[in-house]
N, C-alpha and C. Protein backbone atom coordinates (compact mmCIF):
# COMPACT_ATOMS: atom_id res chain seq x y z
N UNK A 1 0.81 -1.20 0.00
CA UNK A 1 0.00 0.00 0.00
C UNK A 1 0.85 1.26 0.00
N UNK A 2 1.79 1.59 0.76
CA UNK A 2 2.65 2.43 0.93
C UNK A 2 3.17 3.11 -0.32
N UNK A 3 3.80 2.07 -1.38
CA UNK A 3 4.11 2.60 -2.46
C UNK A 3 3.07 3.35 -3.55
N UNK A 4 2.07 2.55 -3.59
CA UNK A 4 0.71 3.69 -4.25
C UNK A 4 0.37 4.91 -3.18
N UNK A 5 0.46 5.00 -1.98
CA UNK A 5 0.44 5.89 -1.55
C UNK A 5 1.30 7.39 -2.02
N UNK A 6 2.76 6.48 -1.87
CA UNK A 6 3.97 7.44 -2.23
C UNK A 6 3.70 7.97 -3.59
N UNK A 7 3.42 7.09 -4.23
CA UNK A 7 3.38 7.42 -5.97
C UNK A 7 1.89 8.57 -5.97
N UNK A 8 0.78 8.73 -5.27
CA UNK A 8 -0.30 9.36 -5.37
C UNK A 8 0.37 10.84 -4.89
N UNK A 9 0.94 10.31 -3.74
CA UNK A 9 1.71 12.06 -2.96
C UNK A 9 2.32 12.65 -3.87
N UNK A 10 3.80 11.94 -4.85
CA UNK A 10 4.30 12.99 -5.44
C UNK A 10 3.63 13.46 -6.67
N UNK A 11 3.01 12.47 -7.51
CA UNK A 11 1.65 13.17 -8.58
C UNK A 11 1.02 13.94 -7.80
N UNK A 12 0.21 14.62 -6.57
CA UNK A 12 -0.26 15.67 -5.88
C UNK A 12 0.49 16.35 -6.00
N UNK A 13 2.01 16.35 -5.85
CA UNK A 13 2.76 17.33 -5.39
C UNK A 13 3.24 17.87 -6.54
N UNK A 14 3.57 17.54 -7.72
CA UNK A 14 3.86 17.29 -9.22
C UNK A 14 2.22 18.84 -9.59
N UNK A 15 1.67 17.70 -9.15
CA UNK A 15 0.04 18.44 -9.60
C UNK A 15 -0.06 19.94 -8.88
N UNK A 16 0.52 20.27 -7.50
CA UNK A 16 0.19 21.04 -7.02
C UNK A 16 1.48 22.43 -7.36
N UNK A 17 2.43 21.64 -7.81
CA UNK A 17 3.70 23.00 -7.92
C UNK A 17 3.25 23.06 -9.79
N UNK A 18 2.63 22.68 -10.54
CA UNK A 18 2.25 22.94 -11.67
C UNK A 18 0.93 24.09 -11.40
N UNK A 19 0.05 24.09 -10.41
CA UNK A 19 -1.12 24.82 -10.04
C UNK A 19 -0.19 26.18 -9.84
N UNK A 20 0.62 25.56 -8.92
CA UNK A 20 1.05 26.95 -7.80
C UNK A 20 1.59 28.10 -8.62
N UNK A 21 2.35 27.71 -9.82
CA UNK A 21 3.22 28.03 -11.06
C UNK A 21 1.97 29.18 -11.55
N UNK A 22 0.93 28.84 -11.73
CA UNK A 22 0.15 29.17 -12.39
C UNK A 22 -0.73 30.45 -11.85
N UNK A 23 -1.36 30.09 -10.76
CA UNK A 23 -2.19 30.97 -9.96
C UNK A 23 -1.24 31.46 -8.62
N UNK A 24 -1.88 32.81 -8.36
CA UNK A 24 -1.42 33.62 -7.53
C UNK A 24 -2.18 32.81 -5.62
N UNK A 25 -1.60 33.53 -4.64
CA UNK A 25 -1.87 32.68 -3.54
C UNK A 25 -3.43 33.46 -3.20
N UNK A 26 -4.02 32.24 -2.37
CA UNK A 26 -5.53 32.39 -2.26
C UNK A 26 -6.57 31.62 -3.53
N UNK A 27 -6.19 31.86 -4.79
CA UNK A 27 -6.63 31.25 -5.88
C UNK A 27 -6.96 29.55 -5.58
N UNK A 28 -8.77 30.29 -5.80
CA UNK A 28 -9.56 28.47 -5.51
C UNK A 28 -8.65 27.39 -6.26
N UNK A 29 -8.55 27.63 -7.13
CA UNK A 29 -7.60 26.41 -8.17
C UNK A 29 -6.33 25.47 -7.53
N UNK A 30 -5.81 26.96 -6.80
CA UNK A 30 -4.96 26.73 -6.17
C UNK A 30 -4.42 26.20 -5.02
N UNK A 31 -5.67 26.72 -4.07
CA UNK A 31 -6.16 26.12 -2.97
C UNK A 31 -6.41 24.87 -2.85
N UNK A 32 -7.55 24.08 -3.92
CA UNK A 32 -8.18 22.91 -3.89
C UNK A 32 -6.65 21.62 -3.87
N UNK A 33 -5.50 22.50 -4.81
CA UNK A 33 -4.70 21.45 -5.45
C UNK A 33 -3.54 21.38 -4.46
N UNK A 34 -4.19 22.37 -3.43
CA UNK A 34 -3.00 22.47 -1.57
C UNK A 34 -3.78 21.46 -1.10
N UNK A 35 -5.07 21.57 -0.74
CA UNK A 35 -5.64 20.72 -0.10
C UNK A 35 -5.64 18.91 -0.49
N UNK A 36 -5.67 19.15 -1.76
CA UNK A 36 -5.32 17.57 -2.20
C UNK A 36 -3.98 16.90 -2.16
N UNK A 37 -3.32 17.61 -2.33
CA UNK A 37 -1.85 17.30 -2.33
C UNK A 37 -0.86 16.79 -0.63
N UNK A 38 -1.69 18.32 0.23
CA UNK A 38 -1.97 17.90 1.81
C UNK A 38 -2.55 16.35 2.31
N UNK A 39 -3.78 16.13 1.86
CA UNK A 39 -4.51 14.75 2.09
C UNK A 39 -3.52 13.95 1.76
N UNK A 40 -2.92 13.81 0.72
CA UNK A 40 -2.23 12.76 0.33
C UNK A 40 -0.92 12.56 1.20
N UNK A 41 -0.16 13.73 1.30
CA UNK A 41 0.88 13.78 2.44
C UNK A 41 0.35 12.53 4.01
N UNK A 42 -0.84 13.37 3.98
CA UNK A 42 -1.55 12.33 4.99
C UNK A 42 -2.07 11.09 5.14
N UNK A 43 -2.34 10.64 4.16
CA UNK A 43 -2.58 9.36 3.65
C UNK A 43 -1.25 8.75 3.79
N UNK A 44 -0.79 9.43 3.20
CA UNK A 44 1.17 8.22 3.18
C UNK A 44 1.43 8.13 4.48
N UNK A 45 1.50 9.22 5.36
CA UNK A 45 2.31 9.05 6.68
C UNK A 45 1.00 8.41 7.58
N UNK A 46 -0.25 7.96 7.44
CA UNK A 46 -0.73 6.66 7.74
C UNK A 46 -0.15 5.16 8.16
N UNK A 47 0.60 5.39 6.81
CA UNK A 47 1.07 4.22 6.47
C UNK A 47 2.71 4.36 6.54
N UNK A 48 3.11 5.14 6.49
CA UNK A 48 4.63 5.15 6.73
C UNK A 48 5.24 6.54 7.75
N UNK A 49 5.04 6.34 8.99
CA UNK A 49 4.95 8.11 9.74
C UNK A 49 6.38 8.84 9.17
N UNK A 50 7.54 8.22 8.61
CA UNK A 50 8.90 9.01 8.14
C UNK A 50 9.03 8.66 6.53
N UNK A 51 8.31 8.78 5.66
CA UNK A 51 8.46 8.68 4.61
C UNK A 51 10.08 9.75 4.05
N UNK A 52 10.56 8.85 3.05
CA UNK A 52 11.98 9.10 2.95
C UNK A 52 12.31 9.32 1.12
N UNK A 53 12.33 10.41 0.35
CA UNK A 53 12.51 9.69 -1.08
C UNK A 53 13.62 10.53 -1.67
N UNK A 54 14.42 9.89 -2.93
CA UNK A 54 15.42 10.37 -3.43
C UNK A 54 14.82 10.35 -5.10
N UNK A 55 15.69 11.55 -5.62
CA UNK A 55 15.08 11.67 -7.47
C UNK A 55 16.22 11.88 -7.41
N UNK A 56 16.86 11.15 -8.83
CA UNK A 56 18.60 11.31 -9.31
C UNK A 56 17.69 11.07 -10.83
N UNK A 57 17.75 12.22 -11.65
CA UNK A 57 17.58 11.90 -12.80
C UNK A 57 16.27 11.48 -13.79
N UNK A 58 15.85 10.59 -13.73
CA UNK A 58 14.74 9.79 -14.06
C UNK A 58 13.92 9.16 -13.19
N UNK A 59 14.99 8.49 -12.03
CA UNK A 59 14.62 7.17 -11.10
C UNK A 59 14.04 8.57 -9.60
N UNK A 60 13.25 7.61 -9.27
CA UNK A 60 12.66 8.19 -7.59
C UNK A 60 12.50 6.73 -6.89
N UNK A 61 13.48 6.77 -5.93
CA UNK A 61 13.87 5.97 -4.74
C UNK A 61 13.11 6.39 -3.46
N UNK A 62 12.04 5.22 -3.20
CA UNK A 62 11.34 5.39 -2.17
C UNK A 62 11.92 4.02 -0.94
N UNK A 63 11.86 4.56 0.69
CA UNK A 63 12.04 3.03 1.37
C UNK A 63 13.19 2.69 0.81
N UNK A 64 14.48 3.07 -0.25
CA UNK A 64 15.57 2.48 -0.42
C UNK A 64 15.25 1.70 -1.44
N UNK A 65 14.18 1.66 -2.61
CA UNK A 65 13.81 1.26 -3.44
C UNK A 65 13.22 1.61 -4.86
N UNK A 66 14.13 1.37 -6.29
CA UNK A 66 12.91 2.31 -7.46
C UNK A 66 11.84 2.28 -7.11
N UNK A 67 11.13 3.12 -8.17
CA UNK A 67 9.42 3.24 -7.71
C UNK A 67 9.69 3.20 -9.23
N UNK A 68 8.85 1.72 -9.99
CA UNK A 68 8.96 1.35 -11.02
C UNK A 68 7.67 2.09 -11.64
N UNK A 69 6.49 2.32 -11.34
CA UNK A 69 5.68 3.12 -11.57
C UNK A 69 6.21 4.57 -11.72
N UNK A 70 7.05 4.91 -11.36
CA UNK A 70 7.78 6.50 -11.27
C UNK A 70 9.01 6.82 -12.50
N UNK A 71 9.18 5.09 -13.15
CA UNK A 71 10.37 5.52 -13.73
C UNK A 71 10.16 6.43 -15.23
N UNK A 72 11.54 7.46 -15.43
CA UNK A 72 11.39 8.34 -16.40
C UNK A 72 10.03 9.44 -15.85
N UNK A 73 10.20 9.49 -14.89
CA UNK A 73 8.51 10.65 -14.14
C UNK A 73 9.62 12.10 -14.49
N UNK A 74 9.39 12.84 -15.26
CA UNK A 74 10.06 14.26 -15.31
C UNK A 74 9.72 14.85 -13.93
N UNK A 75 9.07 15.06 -13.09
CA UNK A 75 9.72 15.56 -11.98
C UNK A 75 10.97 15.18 -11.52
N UNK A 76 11.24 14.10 -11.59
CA UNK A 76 12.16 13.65 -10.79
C UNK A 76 13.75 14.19 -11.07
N UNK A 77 13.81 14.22 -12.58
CA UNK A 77 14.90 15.19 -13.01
C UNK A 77 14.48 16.48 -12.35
N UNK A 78 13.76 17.14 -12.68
CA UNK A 78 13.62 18.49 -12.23
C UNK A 78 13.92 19.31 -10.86
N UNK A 79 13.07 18.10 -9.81
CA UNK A 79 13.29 18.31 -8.56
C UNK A 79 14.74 17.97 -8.21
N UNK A 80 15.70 16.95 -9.00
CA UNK A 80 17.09 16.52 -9.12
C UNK A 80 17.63 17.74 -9.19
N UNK A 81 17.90 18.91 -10.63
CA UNK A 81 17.87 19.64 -10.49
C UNK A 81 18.09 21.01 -10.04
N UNK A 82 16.89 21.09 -9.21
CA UNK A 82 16.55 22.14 -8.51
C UNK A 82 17.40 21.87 -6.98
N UNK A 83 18.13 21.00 -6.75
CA UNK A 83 18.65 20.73 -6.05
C UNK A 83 17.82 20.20 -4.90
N UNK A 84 16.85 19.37 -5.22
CA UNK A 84 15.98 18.87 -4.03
C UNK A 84 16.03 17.08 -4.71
N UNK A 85 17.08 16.38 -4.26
CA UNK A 85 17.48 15.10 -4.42
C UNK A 85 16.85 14.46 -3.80
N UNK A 86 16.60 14.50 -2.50
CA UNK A 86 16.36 14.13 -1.41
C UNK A 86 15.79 14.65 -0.36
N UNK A 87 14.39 14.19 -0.18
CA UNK A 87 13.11 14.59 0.65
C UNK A 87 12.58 13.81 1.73
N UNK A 88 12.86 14.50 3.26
CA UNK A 88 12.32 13.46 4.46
C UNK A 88 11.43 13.93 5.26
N UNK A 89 10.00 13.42 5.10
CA UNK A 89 9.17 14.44 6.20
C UNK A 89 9.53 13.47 7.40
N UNK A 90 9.90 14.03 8.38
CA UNK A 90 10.31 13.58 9.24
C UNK A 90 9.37 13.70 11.01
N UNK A 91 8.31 14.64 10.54
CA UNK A 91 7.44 14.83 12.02
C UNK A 91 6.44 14.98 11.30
N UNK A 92 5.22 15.23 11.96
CA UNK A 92 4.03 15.95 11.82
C UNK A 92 4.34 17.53 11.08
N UNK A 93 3.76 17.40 10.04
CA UNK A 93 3.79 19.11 9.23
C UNK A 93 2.00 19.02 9.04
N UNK A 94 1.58 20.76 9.35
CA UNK A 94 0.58 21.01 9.49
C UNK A 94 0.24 21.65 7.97
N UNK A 95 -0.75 21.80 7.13
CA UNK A 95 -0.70 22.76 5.47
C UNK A 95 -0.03 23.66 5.73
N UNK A 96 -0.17 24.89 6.55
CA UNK A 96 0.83 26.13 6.24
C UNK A 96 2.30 25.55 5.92
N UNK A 97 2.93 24.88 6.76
CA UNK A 97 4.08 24.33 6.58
C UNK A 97 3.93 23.63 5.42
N UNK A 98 3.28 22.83 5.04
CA UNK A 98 3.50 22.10 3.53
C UNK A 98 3.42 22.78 2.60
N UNK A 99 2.38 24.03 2.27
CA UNK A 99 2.21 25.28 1.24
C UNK A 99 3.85 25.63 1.34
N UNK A 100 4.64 26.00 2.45
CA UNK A 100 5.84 26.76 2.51
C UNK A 100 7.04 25.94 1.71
N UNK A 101 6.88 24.95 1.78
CA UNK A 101 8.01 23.59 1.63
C UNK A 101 7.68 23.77 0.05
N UNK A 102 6.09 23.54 -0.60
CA UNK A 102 6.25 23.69 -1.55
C UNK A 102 5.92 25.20 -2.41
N UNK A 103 6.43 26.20 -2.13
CA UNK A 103 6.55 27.59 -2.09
C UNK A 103 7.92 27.41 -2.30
N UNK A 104 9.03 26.81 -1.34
CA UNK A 104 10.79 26.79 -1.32
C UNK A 104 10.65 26.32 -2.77
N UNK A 105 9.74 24.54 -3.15
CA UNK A 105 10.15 24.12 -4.08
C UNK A 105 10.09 24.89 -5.51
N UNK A 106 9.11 25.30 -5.40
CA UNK A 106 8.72 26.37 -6.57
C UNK A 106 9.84 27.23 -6.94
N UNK A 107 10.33 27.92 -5.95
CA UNK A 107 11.04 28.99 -6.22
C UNK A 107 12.71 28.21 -6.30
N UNK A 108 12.74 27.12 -6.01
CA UNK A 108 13.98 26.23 -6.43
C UNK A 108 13.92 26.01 -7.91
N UNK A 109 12.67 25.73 -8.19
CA UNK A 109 12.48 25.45 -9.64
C UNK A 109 12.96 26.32 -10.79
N UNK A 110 12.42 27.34 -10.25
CA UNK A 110 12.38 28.56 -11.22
C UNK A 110 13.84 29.44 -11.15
N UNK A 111 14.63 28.92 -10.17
CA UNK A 111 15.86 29.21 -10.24
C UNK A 111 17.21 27.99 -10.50
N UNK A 112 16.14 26.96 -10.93
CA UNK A 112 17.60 26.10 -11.34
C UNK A 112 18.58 25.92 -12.26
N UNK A 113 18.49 27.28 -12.94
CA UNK A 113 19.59 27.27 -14.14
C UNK A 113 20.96 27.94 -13.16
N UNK A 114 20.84 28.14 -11.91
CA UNK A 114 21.96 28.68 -11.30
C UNK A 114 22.05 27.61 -10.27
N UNK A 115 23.68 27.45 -10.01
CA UNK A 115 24.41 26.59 -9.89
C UNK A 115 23.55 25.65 -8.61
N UNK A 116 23.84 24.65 -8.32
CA UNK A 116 22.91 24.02 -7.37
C UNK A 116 23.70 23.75 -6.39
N UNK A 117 24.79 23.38 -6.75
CA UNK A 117 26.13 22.71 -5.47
C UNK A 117 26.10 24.33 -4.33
N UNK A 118 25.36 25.06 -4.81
CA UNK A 118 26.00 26.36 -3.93
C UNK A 118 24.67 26.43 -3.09
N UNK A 119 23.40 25.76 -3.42
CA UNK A 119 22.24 25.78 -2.52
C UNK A 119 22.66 25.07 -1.23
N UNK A 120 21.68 25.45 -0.24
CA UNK A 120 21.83 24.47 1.44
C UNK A 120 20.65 23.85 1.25
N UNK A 121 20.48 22.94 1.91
CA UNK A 121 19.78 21.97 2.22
C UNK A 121 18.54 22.91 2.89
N UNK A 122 17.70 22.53 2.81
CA UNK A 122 16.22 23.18 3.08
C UNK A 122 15.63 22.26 4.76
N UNK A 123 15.38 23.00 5.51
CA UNK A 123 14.32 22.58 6.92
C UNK A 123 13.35 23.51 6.94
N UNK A 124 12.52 22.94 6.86
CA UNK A 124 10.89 23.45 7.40
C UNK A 124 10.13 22.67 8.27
N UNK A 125 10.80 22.90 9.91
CA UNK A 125 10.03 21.71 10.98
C UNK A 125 10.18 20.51 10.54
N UNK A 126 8.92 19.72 9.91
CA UNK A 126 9.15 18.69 9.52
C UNK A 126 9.45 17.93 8.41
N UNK A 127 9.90 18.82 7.67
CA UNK A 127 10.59 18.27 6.18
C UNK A 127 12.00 18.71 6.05
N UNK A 128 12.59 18.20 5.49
CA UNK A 128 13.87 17.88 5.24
C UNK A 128 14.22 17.62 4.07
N UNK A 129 14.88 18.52 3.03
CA UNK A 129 15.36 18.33 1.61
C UNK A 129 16.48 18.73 0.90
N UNK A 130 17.33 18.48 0.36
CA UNK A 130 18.68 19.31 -0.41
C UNK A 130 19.16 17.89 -1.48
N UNK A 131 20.40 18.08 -1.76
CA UNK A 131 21.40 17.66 -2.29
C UNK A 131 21.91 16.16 -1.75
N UNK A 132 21.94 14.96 -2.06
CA UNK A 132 22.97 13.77 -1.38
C UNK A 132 23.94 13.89 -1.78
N UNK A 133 25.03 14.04 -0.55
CA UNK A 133 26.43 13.81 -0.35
C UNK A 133 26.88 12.42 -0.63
N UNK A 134 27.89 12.08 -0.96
CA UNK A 134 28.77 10.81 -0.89
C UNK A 134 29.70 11.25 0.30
N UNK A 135 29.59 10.67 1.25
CA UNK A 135 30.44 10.12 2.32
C UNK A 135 31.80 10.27 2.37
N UNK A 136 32.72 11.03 2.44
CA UNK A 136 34.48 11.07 2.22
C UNK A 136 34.43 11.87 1.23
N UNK A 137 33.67 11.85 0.33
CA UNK A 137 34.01 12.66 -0.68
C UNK A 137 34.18 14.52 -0.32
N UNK A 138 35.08 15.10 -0.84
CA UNK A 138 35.39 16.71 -0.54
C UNK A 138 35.49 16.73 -2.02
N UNK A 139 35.19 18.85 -1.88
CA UNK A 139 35.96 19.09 -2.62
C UNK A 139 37.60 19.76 -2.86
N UNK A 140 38.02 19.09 -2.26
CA UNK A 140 39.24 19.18 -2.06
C UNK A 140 40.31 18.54 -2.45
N UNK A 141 40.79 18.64 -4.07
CA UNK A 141 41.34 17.41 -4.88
C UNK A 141 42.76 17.02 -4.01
N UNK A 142 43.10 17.67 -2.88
CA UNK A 142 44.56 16.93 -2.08
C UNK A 142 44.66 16.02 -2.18
């Protein structure tokens, strides 16, 4: 169940930063596609309270696993990207906080033709998103 869950959240979320793009804040359109996108957040953490996912490219790694239903999903490059690799809601987030998270993402979007290695990692209470590191790795060719 978990994985149709996951796969419904990021199509909401897919669905809702395509709305947000579009209409100004307050906008019913806009609203409805917060509120759905919210439910679904909620629906998953039902079923999984720390949902965990990674986009490199094409592939979105949920639980440490493709999401074969997800593969080649153009968000997943995009949000790659925008420098949001890697996404952990990690507590209870209430809508204002989820509108905000995806408000950061938006405006990650629309600025990802500039460099990404120079972004920080994003916290909003209970979400958690940036860039994956490799372990030892620097940039420091010594």
């Amino acid at each position: 169940m978990s994985a149709a869950a996951a796969a419904r959240f990021l199509h909401a979320v897919a669905q809702g930063l395509s709305t947000m793009a579009l209409y100004r804040d307050g906008h019913p359109a806009r609203e409805r596609t917060l509120d759905v996108a919210y439910e679904q957040l909620e629906l998953l953490r039902q079923d999984d309270p720390l949902p965990v996912f990674s986009f490199l490219a094409g592939e979105v790694i949920y639980r440490n696993e493709g999401m074969r239903e997800l593969k080649d999903w153009e968000w997943a490059g995009r949000l790659s990207q925008a420098g949001i690799q890697r996404l952990e809601i990690t507590a209870q987030v209430d809508r204002a906080e989820f509108e905000e998270f995806l408000d950061e993402v938006l405006a990650r979007l629309a600025l990802s033709a500039v460099d990404t290695a120079t972004q920080r990692p994003g916290r909003l209470s209970g979400i958690r998103f940036g860039t994956i590191g490799v372990k030892g790795v620097t940039g420091d060719p010594r």
